[in-house]
PDB file of N, CA and C in Angstrom:
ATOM      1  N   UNK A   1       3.629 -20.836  -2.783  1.00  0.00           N
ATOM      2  CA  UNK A   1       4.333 -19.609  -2.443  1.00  0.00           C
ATOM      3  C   UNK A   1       3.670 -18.434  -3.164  1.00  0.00           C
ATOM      4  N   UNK A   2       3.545 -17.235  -2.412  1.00  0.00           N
ATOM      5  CA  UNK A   2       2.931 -15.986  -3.323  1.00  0.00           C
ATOM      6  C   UNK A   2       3.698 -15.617  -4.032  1.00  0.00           C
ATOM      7  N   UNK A   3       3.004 -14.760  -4.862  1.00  0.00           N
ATOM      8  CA  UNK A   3       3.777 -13.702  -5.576  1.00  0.00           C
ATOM      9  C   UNK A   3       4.721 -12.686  -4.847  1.00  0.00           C
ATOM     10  N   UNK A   4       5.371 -11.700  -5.299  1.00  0.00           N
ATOM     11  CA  UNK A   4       6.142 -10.931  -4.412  1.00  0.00           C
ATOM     12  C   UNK A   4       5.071  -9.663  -4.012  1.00  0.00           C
ATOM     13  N   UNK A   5       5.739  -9.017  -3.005  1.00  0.00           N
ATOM     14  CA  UNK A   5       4.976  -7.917  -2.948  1.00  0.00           C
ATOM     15  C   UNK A   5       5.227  -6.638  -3.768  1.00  0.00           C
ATOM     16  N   UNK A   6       4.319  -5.921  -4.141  1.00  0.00           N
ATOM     17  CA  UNK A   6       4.823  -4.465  -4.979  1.00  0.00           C
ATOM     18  C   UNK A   6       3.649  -3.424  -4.862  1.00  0.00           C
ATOM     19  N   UNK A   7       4.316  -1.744  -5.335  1.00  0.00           N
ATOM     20  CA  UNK A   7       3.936  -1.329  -5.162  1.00  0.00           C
ATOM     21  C   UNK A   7       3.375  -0.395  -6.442  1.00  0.00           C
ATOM     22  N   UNK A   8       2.286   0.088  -6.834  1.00  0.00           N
ATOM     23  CA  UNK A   8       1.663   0.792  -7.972  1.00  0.00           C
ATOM     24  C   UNK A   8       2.054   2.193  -8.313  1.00  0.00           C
ATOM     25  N   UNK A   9       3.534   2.596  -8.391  1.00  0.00           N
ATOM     26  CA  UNK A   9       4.082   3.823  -8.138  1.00  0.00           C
ATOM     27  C   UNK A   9       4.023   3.861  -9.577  1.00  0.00           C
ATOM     28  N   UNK A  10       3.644   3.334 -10.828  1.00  0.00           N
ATOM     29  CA  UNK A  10       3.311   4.610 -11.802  1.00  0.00           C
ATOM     30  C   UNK A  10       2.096   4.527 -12.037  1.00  0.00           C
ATOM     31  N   UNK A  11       1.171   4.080 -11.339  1.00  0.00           N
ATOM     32  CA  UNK A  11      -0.534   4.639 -11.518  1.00  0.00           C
ATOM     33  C   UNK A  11      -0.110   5.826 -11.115  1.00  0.00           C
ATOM     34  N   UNK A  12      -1.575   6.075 -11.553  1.00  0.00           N
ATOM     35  CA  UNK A  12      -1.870   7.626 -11.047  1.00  0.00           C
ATOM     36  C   UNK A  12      -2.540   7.870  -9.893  1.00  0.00           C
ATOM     37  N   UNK A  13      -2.630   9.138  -9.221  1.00  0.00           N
ATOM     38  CA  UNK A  13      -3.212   8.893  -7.689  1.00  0.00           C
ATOM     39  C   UNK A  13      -4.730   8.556  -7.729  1.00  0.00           C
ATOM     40  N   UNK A  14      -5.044   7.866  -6.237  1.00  0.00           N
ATOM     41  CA  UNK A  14      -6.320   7.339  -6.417  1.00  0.00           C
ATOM     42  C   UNK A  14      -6.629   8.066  -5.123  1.00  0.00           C
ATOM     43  N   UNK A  15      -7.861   8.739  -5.196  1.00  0.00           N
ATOM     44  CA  UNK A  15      -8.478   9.626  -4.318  1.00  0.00           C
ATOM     45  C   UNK A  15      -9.638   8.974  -4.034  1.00  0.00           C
ATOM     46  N   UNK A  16      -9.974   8.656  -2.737  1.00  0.00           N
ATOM     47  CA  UNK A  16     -11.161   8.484  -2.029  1.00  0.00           C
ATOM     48  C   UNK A  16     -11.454   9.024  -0.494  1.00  0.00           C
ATOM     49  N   UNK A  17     -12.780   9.548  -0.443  1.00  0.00           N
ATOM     50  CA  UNK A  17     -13.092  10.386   0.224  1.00  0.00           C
ATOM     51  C   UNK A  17     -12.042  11.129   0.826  1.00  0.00           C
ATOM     52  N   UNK A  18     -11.071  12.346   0.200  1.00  0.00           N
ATOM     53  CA  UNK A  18     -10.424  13.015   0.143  1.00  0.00           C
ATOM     54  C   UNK A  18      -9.024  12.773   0.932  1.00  0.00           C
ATOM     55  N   UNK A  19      -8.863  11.270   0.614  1.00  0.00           N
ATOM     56  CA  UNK A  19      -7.499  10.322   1.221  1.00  0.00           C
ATOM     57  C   UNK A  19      -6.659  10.099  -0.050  1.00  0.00           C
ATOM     58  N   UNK A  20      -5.382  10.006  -0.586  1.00  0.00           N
ATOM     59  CA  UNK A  20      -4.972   9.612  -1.456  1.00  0.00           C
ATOM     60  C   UNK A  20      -4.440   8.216  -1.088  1.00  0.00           C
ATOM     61  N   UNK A  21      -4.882   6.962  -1.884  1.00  0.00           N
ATOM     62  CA  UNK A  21      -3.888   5.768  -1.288  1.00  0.00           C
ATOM     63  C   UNK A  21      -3.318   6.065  -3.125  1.00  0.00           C
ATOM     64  N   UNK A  22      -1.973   4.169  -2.435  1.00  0.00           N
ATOM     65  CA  UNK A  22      -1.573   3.977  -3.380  1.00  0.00           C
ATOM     66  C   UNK A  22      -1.894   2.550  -3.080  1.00  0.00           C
ATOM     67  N   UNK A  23      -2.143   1.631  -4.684  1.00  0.00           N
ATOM     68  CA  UNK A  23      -2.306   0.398  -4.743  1.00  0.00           C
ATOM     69  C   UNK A  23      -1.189  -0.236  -4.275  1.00  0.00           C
ATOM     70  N   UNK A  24      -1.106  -1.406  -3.434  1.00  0.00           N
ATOM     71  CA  UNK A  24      -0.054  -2.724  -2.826  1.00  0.00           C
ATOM     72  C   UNK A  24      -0.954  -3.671  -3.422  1.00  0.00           C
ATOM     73  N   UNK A  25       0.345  -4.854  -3.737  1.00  0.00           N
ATOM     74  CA  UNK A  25      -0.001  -6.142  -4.072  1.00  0.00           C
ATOM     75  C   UNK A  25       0.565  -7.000  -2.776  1.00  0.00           C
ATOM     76  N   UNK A  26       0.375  -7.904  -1.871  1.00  0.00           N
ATOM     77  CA  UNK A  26       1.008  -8.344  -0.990  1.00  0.00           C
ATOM     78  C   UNK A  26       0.273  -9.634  -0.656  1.00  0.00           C
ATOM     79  N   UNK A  27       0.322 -10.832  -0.548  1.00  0.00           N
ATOM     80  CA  UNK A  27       0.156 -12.004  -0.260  1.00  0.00           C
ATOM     81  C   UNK A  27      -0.921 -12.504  -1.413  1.00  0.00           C
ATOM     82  N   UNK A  28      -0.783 -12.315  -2.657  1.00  0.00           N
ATOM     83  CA  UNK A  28      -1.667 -12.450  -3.599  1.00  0.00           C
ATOM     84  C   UNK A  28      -3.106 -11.583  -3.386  1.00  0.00           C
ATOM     85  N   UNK A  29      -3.177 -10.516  -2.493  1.00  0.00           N
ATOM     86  CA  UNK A  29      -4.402  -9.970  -2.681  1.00  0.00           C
ATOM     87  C   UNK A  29      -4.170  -8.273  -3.201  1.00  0.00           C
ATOM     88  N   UNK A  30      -4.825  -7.440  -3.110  1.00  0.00           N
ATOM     89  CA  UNK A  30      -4.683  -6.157  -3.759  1.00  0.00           C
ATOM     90  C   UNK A  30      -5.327  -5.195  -2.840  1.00  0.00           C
ATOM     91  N   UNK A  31      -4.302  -3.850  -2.476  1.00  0.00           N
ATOM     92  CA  UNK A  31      -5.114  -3.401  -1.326  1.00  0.00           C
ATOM     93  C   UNK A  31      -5.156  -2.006  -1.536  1.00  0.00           C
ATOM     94  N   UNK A  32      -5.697  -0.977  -1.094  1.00  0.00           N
ATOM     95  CA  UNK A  32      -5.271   0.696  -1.346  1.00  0.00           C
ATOM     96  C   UNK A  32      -5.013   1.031   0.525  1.00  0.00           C
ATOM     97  N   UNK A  33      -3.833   1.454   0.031  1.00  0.00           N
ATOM     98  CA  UNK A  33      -2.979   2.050   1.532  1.00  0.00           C
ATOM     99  C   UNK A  33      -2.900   3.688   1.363  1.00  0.00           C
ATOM    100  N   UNK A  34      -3.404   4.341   2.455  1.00  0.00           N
ATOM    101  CA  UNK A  34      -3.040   5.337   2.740  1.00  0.00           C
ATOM    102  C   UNK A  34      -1.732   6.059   2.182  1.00  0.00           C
ATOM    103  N   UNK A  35      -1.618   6.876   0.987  1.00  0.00           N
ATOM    104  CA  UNK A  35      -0.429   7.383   0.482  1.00  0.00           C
ATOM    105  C   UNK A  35       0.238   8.327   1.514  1.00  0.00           C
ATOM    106  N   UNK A  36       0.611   7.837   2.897  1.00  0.00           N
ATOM    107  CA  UNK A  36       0.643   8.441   4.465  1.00  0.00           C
ATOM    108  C   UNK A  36       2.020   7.972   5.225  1.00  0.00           C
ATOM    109  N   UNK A  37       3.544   8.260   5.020  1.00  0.00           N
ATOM    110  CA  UNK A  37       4.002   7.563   5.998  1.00  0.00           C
ATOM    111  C   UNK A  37       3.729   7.697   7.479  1.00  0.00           C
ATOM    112  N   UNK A  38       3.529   6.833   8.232  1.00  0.00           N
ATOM    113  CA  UNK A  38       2.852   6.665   9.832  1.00  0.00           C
ATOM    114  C   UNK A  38       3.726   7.527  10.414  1.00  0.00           C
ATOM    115  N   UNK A  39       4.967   7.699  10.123  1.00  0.00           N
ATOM    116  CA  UNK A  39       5.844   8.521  10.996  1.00  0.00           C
ATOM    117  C   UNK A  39       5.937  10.295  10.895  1.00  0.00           C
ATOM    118  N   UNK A  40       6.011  10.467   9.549  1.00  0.00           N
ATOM    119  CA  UNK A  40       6.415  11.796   9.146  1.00  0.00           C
ATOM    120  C   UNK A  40       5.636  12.199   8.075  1.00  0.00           C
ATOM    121  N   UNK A  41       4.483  11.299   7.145  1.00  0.00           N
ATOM    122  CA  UNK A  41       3.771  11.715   6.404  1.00  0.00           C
ATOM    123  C   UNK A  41       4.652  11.744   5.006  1.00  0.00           C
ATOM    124  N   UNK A  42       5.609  11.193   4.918  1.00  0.00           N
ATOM    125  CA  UNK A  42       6.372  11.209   3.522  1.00  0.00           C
ATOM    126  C   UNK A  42       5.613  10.529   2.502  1.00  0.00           C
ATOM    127  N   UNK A  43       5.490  10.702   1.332  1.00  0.00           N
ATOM    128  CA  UNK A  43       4.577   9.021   0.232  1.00  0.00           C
ATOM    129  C   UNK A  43       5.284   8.078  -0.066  1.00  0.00           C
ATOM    130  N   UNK A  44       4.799   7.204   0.671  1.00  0.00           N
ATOM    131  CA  UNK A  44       5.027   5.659   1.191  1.00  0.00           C
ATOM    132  C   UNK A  44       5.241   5.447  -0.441  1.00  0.00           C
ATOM    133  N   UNK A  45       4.220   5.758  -1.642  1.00  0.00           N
ATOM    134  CA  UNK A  45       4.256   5.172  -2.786  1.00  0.00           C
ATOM    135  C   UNK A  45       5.441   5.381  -3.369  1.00  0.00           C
ATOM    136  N   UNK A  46       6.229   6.311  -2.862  1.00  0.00           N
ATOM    137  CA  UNK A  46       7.588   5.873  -4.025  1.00  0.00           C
ATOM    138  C   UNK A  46       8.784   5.458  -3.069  1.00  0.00           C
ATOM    139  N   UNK A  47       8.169   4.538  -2.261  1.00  0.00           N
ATOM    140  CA  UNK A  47       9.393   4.119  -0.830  1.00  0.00           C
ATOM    141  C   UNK A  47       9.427   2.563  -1.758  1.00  0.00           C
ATOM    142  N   UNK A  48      10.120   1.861  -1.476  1.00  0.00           N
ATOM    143  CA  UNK A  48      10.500  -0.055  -2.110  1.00  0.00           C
ATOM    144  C   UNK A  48      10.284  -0.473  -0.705  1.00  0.00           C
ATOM    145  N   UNK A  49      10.058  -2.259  -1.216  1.00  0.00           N
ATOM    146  CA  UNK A  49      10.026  -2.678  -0.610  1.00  0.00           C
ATOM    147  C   UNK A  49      10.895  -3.787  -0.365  1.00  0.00           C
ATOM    148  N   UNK A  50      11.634  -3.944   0.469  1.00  0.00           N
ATOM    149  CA  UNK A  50      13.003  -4.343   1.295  1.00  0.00           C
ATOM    150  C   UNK A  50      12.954  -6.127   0.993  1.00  0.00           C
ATOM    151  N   UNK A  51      13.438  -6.416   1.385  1.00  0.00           N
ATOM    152  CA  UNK A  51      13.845  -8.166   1.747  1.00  0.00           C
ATOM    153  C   UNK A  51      13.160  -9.054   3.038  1.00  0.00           C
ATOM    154  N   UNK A  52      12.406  -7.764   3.959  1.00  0.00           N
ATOM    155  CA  UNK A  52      11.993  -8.230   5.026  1.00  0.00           C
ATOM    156  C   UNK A  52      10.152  -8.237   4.609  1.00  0.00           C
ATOM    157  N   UNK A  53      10.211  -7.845   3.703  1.00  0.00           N
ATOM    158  CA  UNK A  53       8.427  -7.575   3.303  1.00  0.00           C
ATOM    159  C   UNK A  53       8.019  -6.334   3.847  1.00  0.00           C
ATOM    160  N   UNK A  54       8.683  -5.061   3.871  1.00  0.00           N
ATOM    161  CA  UNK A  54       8.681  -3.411   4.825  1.00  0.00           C
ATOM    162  C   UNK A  54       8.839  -2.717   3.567  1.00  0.00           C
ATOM    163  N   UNK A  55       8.209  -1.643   3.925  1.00  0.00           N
ATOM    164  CA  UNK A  55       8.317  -0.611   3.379  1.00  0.00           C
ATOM    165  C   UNK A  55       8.989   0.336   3.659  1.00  0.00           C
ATOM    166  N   UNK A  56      10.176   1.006   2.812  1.00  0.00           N
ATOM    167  CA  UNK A  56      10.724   2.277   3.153  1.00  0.00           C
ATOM    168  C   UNK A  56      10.341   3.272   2.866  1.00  0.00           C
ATOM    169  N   UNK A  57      10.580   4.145   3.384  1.00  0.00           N
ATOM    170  CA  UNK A  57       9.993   5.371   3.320  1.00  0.00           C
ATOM    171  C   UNK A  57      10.950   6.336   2.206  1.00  0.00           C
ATOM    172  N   UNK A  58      10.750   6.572   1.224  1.00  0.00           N
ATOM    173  CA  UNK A  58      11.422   7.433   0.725  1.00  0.00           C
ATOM    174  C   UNK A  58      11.664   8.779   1.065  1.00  0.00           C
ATOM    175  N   UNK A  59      11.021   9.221   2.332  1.00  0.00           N
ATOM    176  CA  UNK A  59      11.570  10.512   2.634  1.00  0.00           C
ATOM    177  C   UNK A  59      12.413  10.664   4.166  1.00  0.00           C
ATOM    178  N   UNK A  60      12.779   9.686   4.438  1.00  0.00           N
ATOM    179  CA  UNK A  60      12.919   9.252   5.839  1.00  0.00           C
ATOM    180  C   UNK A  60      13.769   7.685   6.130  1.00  0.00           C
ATOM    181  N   UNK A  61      13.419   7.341   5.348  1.00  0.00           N
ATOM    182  CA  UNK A  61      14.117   5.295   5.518  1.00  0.00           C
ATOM    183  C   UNK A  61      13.665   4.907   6.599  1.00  0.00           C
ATOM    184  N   UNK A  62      12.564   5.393   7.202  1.00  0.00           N
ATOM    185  CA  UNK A  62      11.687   4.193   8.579  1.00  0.00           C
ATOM    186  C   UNK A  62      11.149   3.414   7.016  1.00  0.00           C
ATOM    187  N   UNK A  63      11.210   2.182   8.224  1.00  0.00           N
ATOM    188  CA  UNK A  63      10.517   0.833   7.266  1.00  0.00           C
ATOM    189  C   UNK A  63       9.551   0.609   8.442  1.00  0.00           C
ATOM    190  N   UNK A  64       8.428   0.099   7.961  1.00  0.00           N
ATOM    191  CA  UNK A  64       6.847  -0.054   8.191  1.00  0.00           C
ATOM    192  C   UNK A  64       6.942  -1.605   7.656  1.00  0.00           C
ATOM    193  N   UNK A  65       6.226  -2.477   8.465  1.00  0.00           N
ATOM    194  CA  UNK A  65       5.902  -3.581   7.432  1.00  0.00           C
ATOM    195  C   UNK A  65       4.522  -3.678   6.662  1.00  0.00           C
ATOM    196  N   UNK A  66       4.426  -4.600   5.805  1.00  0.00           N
ATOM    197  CA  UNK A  66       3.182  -4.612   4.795  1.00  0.00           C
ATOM    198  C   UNK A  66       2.265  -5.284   5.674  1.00  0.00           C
ATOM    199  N   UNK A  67       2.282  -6.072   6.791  1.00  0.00           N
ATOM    200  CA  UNK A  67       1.258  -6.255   7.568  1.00  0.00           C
ATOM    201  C   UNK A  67       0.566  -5.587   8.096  1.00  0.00           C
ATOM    202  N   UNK A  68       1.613  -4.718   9.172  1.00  0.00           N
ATOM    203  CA  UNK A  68       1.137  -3.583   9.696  1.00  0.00           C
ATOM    204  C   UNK A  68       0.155  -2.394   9.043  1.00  0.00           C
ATOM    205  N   UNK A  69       0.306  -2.226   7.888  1.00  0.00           N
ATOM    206  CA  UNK A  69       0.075  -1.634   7.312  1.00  0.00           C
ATOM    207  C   UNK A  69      -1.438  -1.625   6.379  1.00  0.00           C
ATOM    208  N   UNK A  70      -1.143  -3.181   6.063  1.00  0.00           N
ATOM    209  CA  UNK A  70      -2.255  -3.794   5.782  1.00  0.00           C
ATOM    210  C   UNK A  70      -3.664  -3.839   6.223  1.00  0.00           C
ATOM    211  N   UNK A  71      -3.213  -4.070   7.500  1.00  0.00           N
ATOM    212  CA  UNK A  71      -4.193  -4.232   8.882  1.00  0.00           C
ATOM    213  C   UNK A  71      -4.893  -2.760   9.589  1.00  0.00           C
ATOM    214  N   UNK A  72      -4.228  -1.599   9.177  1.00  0.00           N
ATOM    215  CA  UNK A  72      -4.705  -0.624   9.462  1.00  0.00           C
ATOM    216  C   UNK A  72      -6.380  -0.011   8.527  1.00  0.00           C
ATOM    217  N   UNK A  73      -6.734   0.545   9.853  1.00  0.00           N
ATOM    218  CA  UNK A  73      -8.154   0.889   9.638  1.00  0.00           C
ATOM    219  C   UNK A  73      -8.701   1.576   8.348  1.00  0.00           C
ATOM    220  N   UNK A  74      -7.873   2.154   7.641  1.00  0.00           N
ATOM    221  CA  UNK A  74      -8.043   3.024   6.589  1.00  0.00           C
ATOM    222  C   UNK A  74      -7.282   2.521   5.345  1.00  0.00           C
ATOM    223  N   UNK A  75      -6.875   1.322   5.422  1.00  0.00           N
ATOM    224  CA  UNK A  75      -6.842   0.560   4.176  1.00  0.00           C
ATOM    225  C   UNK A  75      -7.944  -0.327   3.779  1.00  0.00           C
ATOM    226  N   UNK A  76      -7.929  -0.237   2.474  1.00  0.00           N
ATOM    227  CA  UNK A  76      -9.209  -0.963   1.681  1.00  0.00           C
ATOM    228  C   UNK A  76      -8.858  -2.226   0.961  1.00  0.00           C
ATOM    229  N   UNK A  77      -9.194  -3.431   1.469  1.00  0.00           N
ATOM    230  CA  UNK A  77      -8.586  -4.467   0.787  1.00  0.00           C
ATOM    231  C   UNK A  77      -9.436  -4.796  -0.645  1.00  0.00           C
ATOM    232  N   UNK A  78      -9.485  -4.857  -1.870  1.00  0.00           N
ATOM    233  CA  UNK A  78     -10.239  -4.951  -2.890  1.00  0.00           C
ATOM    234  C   UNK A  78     -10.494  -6.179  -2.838  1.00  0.00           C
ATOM    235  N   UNK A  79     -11.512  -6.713  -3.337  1.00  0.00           N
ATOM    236  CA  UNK A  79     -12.013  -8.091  -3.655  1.00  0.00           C
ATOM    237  C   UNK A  79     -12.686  -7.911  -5.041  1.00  0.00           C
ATOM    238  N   UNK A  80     -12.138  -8.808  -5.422  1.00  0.00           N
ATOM    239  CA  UNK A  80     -12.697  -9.022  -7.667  1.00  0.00           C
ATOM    240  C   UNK A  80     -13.712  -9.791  -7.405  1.00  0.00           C
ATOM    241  N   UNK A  81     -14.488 -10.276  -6.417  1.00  0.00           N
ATOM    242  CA  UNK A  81     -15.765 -10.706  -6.681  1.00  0.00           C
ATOM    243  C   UNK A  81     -16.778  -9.520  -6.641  1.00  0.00           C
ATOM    244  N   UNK A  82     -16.237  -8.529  -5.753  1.00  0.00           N
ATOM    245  CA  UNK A  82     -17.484  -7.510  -5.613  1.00  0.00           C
ATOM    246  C   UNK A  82     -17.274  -6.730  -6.661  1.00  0.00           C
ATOM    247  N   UNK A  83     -15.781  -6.653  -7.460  1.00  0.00           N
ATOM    248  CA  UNK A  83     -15.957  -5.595  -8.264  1.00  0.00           C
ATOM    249  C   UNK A  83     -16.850  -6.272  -9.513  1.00  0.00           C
ATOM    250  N   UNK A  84     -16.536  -7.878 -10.051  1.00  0.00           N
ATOM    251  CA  UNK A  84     -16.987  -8.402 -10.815  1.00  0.00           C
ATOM    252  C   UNK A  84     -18.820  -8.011 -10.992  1.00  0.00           C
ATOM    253  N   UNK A  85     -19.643  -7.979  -9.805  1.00  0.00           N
ATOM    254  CA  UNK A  85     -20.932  -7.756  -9.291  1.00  0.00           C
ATOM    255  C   UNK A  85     -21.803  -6.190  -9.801  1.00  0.00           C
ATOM    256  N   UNK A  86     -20.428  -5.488  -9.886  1.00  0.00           N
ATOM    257  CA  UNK A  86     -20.993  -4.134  -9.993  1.00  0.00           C
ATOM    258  C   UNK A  86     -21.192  -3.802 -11.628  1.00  0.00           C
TER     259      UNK A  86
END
């Protein structure tokens, strides 16, 4: 069984190429998501995450799931072998 899922709401923001994500932990891997709710643009990073594995939106309460979300084009899934390399 994995770990639970969570979200990195007291890092600090992480800026790449002029996108802010926020770090997710979700099926034991580590990912940077678009700090973007899909609907209204609220920050997903200080929304929780529910009982269904979704994200709420803290400015709005649409829930998104962590798949969906996951799977989108402009998330970066990290891998510790490549960072290990550098």
């Amino acid at each position: 069984m994995s770990a639970p899922s969570w979200i990195g709401k007291d890092l600090p923001p992480i800026v790449r190429d002029g996108t802010e994500y926020f770090l997710l932990s979700h099926d034991d891997a580590l990912y940077l998501v678009a700090n973007r709710c899909p609907h209204r643009g609220g920050p997903l990073k200080f929304g929780f995450i529910n009982a269904d594995d979704e994200i709420v939106c803290p400015l709005h309460q649409g829930v998104f799931p962590i798949t969906r979300l996951v799977a989108q084009p402009s998330t970066i899934r990290l891998d510790e072998r490549e960072a290990a390399l550098r």
